[in-house]
Protein backbone atom coordinates (compact mmCIF):
# COMPACT_ATOMS: atom_id res chain seq x y z
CA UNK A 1 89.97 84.90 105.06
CA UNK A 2 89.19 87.89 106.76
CA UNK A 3 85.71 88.54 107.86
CA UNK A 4 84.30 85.44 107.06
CA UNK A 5 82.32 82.99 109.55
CA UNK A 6 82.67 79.67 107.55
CA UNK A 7 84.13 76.82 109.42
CA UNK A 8 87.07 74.56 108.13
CA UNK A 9 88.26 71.26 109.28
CA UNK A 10 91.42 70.50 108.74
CA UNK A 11 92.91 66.92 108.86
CA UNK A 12 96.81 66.56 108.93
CA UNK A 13 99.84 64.79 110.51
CA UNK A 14 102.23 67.31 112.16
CA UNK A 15 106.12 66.94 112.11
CA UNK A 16 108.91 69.05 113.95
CA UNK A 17 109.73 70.65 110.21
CA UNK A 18 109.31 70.01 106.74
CA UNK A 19 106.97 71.55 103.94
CA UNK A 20 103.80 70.04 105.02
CA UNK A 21 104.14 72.01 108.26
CA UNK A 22 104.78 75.26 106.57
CA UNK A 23 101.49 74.73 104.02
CA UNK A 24 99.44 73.97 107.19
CA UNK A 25 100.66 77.11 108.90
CA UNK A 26 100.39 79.23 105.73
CA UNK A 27 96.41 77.43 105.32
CA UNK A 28 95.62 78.28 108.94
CA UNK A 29 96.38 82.26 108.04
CA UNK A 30 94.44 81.74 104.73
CA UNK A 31 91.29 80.31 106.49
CA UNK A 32 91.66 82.14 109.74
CA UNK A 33 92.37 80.42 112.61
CA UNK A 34 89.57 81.41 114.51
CA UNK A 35 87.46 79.21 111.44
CA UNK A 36 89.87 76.10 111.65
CA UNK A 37 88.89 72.78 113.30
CA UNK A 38 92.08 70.64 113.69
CA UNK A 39 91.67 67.08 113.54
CA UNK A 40 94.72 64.95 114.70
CA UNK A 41 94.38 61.45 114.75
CA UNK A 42 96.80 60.97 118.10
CA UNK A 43 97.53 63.21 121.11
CA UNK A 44 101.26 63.39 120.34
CA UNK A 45 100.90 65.77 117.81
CA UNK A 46 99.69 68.69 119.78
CA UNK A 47 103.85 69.17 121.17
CA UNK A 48 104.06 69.75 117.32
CA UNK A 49 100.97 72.29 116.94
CA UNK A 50 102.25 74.40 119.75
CA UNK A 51 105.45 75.19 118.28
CA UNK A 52 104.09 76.06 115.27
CA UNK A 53 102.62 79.12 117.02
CA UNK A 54 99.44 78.95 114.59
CA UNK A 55 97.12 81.14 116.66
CA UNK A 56 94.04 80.32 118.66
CA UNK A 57 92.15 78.09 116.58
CA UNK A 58 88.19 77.45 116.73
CA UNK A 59 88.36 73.67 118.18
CA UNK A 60 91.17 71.22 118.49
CA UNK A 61 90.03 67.31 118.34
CA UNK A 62 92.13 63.99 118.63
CA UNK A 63 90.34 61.17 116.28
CA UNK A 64 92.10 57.95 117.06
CA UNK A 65 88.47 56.51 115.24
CA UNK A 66 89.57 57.81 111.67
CA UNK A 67 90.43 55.25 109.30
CA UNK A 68 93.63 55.57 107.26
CA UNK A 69 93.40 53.94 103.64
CA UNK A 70 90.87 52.35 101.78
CA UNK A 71 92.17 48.62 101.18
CA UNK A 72 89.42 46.31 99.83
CA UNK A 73 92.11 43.44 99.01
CA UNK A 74 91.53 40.66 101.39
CA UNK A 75 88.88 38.24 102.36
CA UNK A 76 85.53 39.06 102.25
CA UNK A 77 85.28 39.36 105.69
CA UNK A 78 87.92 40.94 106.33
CA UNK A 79 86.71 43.24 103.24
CA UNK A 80 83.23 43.78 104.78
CA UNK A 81 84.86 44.83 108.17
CA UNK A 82 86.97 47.60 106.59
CA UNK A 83 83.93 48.99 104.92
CA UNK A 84 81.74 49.72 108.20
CA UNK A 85 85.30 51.30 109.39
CA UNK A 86 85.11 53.79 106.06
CA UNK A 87 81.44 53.98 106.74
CA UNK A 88 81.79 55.06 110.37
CA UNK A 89 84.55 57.62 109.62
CA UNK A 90 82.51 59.20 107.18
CA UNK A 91 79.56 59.34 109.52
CA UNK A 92 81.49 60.82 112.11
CA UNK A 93 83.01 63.13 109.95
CA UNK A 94 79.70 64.63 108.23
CA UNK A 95 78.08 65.30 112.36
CA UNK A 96 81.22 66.94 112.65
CA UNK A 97 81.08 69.08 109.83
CA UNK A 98 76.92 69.63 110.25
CA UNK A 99 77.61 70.35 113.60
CA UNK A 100 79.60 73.17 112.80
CA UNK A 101 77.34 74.88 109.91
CA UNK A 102 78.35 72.19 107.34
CA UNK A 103 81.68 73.19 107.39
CA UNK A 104 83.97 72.43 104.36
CA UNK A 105 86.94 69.61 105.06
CA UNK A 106 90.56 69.91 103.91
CA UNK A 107 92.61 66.86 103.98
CA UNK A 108 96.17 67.78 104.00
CA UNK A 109 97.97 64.49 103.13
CA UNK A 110 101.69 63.76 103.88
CA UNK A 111 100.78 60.12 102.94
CA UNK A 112 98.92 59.14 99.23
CA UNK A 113 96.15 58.00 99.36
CA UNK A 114 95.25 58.82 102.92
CA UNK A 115 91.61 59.51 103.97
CA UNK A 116 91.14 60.05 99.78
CA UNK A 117 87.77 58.25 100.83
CA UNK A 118 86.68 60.92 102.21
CA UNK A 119 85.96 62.45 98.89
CA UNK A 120 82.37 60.09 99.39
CA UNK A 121 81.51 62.92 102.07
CA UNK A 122 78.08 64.24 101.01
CA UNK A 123 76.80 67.71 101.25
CA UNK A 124 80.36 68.89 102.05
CA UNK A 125 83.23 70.60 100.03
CA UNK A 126 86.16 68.72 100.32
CA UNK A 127 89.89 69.72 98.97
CA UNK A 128 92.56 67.10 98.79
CA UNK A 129 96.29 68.62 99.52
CA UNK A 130 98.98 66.03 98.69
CA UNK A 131 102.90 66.73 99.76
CA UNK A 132 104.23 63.63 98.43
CA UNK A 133 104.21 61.63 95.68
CA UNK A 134 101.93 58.78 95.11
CA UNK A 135 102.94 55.62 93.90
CA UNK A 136 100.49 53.48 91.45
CA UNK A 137 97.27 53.37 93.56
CA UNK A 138 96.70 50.58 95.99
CA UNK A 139 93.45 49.49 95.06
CA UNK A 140 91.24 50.25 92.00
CA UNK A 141 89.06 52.31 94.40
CA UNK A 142 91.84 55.36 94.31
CA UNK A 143 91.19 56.03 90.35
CA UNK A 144 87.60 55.18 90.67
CA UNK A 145 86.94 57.94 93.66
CA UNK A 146 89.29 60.51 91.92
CA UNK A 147 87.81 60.06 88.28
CA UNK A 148 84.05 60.15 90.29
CA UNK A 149 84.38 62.29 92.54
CA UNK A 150 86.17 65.41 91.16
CA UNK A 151 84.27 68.20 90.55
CA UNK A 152 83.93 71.87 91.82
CA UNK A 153 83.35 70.53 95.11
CA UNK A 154 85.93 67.91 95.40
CA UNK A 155 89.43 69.19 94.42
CA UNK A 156 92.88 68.26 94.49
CA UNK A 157 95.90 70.49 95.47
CA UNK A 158 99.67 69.55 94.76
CA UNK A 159 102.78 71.51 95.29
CA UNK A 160 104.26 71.47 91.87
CA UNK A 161 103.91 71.13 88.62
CA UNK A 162 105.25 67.74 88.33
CA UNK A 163 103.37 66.18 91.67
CA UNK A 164 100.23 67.01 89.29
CA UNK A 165 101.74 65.20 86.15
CA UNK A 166 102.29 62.59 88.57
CA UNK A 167 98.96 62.41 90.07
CA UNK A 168 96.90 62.24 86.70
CA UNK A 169 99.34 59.71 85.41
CA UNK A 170 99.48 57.40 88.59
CA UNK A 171 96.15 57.42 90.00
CA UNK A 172 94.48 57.10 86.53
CA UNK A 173 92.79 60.82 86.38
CA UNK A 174 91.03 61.40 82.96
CA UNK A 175 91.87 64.37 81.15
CA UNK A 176 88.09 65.84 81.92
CA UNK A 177 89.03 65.70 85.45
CA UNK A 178 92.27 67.92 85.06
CA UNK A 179 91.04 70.76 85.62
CA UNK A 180 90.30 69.88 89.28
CA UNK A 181 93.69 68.89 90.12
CA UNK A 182 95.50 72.85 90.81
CA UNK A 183 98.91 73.08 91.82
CA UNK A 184 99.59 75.46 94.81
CA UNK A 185 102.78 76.00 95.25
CA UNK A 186 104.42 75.98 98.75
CA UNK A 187 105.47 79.87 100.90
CA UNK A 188 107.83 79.97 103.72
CA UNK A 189 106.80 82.11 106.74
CA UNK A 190 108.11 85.26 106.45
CA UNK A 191 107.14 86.66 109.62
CA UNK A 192 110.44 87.86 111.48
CA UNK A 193 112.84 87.46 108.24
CA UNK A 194 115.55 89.02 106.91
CA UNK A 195 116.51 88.65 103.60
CA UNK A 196 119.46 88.83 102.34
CA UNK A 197 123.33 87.37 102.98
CA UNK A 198 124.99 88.68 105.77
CA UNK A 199 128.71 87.60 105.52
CA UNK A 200 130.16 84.47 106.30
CA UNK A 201 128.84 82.39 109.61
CA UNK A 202 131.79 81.46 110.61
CA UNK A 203 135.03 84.12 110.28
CA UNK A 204 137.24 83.59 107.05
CA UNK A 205 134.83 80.72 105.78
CA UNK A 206 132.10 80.30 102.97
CA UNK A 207 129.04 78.22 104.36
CA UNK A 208 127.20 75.58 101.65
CA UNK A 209 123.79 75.01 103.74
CA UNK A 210 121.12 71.88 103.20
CA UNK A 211 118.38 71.87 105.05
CA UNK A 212 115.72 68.64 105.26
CA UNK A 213 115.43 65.15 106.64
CA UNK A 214 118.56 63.14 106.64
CA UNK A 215 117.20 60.23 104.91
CA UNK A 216 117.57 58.44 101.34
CA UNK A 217 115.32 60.76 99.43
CA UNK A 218 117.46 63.54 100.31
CA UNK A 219 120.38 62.10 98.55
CA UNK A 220 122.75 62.51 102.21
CA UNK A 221 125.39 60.03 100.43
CA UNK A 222 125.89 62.19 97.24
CA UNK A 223 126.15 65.27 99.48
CA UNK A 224 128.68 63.62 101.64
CA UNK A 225 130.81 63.07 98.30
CA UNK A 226 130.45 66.15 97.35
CA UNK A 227 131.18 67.94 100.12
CA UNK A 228 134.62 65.79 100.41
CA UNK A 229 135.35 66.92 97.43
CA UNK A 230 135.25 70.22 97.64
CA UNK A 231 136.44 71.06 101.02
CA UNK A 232 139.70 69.08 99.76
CA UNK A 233 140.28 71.54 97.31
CA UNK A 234 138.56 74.47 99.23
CA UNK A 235 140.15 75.26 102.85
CA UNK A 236 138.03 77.79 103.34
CA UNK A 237 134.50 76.08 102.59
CA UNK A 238 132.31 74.33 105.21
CA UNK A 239 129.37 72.28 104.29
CA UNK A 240 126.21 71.93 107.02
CA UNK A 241 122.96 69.78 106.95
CA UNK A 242 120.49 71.22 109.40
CA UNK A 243 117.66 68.53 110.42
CA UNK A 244 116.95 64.90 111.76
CA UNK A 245 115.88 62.14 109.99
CA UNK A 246 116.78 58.49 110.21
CA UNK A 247 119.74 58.81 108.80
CA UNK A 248 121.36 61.34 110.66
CA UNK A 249 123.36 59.57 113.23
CA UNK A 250 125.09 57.34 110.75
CA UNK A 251 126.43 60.71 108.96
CA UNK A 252 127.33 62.11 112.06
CA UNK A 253 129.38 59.33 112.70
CA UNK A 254 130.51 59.40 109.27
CA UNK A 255 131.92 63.16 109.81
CA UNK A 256 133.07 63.23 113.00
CA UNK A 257 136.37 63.36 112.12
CA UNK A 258 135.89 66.06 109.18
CA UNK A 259 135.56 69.79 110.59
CA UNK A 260 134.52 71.57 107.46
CA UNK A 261 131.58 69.04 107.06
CA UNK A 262 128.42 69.06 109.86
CA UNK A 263 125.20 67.74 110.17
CA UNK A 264 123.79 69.44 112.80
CA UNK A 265 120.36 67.92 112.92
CA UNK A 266 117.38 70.11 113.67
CA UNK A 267 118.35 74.07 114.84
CA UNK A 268 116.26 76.82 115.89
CA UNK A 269 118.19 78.89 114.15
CA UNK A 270 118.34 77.91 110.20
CA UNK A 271 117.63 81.52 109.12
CA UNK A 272 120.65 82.51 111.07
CA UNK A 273 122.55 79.88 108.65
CA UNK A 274 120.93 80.68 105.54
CA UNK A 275 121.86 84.38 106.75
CA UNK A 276 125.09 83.60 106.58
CA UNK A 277 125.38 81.09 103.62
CA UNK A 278 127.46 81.66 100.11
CA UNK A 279 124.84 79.26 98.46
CA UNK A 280 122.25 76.89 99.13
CA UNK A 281 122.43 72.69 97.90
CA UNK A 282 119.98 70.44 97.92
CA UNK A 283 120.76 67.05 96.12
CA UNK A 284 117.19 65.21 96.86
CA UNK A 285 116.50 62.32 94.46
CA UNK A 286 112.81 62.82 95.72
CA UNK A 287 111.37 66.31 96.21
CA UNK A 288 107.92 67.31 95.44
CA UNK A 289 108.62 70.80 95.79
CA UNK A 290 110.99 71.91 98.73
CA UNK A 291 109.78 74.65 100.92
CA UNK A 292 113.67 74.51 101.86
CA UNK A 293 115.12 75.81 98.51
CA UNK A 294 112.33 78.59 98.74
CA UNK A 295 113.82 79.47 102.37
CA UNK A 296 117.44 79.73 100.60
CA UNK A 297 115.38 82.15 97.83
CA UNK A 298 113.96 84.38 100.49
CA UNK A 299 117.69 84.73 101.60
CA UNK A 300 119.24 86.16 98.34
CA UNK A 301 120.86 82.74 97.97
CA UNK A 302 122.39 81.05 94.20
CA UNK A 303 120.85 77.56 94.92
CA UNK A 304 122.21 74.15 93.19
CA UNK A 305 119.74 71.59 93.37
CA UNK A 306 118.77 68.19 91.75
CA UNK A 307 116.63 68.15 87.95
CA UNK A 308 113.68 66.22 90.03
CA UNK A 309 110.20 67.02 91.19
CA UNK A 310 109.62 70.55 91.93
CA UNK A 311 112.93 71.90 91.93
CA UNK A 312 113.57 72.89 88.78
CA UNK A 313 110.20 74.70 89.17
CA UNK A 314 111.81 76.81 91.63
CA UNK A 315 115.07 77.30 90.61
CA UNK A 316 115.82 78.54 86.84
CA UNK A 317 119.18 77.00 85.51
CA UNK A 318 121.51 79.50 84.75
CA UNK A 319 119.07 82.13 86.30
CA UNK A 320 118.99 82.06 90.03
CA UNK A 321 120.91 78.53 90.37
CA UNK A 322 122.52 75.61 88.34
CA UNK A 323 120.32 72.54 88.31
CA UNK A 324 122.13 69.19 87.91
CA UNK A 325 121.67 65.63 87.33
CA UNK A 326 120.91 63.85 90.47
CA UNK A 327 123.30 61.14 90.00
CA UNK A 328 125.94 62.88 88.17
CA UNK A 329 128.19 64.00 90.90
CA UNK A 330 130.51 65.52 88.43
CA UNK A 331 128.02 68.35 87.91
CA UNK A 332 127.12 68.85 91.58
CA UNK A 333 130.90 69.97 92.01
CA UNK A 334 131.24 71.24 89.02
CA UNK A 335 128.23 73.83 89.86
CA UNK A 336 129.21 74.77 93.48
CA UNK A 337 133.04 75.21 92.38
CA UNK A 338 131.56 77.52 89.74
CA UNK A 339 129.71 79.54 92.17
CA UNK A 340 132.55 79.52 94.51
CA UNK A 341 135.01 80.46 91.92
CA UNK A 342 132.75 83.52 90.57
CA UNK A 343 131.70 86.40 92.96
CA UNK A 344 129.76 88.23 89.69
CA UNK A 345 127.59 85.02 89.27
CA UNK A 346 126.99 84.30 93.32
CA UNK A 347 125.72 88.16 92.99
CA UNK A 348 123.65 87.91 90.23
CA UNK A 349 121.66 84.16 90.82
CA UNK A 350 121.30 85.20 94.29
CA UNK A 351 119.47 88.73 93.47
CA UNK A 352 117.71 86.67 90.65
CA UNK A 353 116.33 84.26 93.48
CA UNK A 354 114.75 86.55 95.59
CA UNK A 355 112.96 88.03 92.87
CA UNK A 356 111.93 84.79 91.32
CA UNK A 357 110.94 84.21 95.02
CA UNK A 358 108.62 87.41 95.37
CA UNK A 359 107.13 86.63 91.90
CA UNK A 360 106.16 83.34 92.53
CA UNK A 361 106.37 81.69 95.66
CA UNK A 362 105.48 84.85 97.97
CA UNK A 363 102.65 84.69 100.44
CA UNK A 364 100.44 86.52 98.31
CA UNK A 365 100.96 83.98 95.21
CA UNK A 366 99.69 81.30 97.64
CA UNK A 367 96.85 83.26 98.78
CA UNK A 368 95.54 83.88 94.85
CA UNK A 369 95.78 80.26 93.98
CA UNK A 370 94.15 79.32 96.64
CA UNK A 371 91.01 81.52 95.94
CA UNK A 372 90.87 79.95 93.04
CA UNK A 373 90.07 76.76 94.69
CA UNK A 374 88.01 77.99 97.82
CA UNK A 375 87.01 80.72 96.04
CA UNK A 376 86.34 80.71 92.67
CA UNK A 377 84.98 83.11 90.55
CA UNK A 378 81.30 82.47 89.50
C-alpha cells in the first residue's frame, strides 16, 4: 500500500508460471515491495523471483530450517521430535517478524496444509492464502488450529468460491469461523497488455489456445480428443497448449505427426497467442480458479471450459463462454464447433468476457478484497 511503513513476510514456493505466481506478484504490488520480506525455503527459487520482475524488495531470506507440515502420527518419539521442529520454526519465525517491527506474515500455500501451524504465531497477524485444494486433513491438528485459531488476526484467503466450500467442508471449519475464510479472487498482470483479438496467428487459420501445466489435472487426454476431432472436420483450425508439466513430452510425442495440433510447452510469448486466438479451452478436471482463463478474458476471448472449481465462477455459460461437463467430450466439441460455426456469438461472448473481466477479476477488484482482509474497516 502506498505510504505505509509496515513490514510483510511473505512465505511461498515459486514456479516458472501458474496462478500462484501471478497472486504473489499481484500481493507484492498490494503490500509494496519495498515492505515485503521473502522467505524461500531453498536457493533455487531465486532464478524464479528474478523473472518475475517483482521490484526491489525489503529483504530476501532462504530458510532451509522451516518445517513443512504438522504430522503428529508416528511414535512418540518420533512425535516429540517433530514438535521441537514446529517449535523452532515458530521461534525463528516470531525474531524474524519482531525484528522487523512485528511485522505481519502471509503464507501463500501452493501445498494444503503447509506451514498452517504457523497460525500458533503469537503477537503476529497471520493470513493463510491457499491455491489448491485440500484434501481431508492429515491429522486432527488441521481442524483443530483452523477452528482455534481463526479470528480477525488469523485469516484464510482462497481463490474461488468453491476452494472456500471446500475448505470449510474438508478441514472441518465451523460455521462461526466462516466469516474468516474470504475468497480473493486471482488478476493477471496487466502491465504491457493489449486486449483484444488481433486476427488469426497463423495466415488462413483459427487458433484454439490452452494454457497450463501438461499434467492429469489439466485434462491433456480429453483435449487431445478433442482437438482430433475437430481439426478432422475443420482444415482450417489449429489447436496449441502453451506450458510444461510432466506430461508434456508424452503429448509431444503423441502429436508429432499432427500439424494442426501443438504443445509448445512454456513461451514467452502467450499474449502474442491469446492475441491471436478465435477462443480460449481449458478442459481441467481440477482447477481452483485459473488465472489462465482470466488471461483469455483480458483478451476479448469466448472461453469453453470445464463445470469444476472456479471456472464456472469466471466464465458465465451462455454469457462470455459455454461451460461443459468435464467428462462429456460430446459437449466440449459440441461448444467449440458452435463457436467456430457462429461469428455473431464469437463477437458477442468475447466482448462479454472482457467486461465480466474488468468487473470482477481486474486489479482493482483484487486490491478491495484484499483491504478487507489487511484492512478492514473498524
Amino acid at each position: 500500500m502506498a505510504g505505509t511503513t509496515k513490514k510483510h513476510i511473505i512465505i511461498t514456493k515459486l514456479f516458472d508460471s501458474g496462478g500462484s505466481n501471478a497472486h504473489f506478484k499481484n500481493l507484492v504490488k498490494y503490500l509494496g515491495a519495498q515492505n515485503v520480506i521473502l522467505i524461500l525455503e531453498s536457493e533455487d527459487q531465486l532464478a524464479y523471483l528474478n523473472d518475475l520482475s517483482v521490484g526491489r524488495l525489503h529483504k530476501v531470506k532462504i530458510a532451509p530450517w522451516l518445517h513443512g507440515y504438522v504430522d503428529l502420527n508416528h511414535l512418540f518419539t518420533s512425535n516429540i521430535k517433530e514438535a521441537l521442529l514446529i517449535l523452532r520454526s515458530l521461534l525463528m519465525m516470531l525474531f524474524i517478524s519482531i525484528r522487523h517491527g512485528l511485522a505481519n506474515v502471509t503464507i501463500s500455500a501452493v501445498e494444503a496444509e503447509r506451514h498452517l501451524y504457523l497460525f500458533w504465531l503469537p503477537l503476529v497477524k497471520v493470513t493463510y492464502i491457499l491455491h489448491t485444494q485440500p484434501i481431508s486433513a492429515m491429522t486432527p491438528y488441521t481442524p483443530a488450529t483452523g477452528n482455534k485459531r481463526l479470528s480477525k488476526k488469523r485469516q484464510i484467503i482462497t481463490v474461488s468460491q468453491s476452494m472456500k466450500q471446500i475448505i470449510q467442508q474438508n478441514w472441518n471449519i465451523s460455521e462461526a469461523k466462516e466469516k474468516y475464510i474470504h475468497v480473493v479472487y486471482n488478476c493477471i498482470d496487466e502491465s504491457g497488455f493489449q486486449h483484444g483479438a488481433s486476427g488469426n496467428f497463423a495466415a488462413g487459420k483459427r487458433l484454439i489456445t490452452t494454457m497450463g501445466h501438461a499434467d492429469s489435472r489439466k485434462n491433456p487426454q480429453m483435449w487431445l480428443n478433442v482437438a482430433r476431432s475437430v481439426t478432422s472436420a475443420y482444415p482450417n483450425v489449429q489447436f496449441v497448449w502453451l506450458g510444461n508439466g510432466p506430461l508434456l513430452s508424452d503429448f509431444q510425442n503423441a502429436t508429432r505427426e499432427t500439424p494442426a495440433i501443438h504443445f509448445n510447452g512454456l513461451t514467452n510469448n502467450a499474449r502474442e497467442y491469446l492475441a491471436n486466438s478465435t477462443l480460449y479451452y481449458q478442459p481441467s478436471i481440477n482447477e481452483p480458479h485459473g488465472i489462465a482463463v482470466l488471461e483469455a478474458m483480458y483478451h476479448s476471448l469466448p472461453c469453453v471450459v470445464s463445470n469444476v472449481g472456479g471456472l464456472p465462477e469466471s466464465v458465465k455459460n451462455n454469457y462470455n463462454g459455454i461451460v461443459v461437463d468435464p467428462n462429456n467430450i460430446d459437449e466440449h466439441i459440441k461448444a467449440i464447433t458452435n463457436l467456430l460455426n457462429n461469428d455473431n456469438m464469437c463477437d458477442t461472448f468475447g466482448k462479454n468476457a472482457y467486461s465480466r473481466y474488468t468487473e470482477n477479476f481486474s486489479y482493482n477488484s483484487f486490491k478491495t478484497s484484499m483491504d478487507a482482509v489487511y484492512h478492514p474497516a473498524k
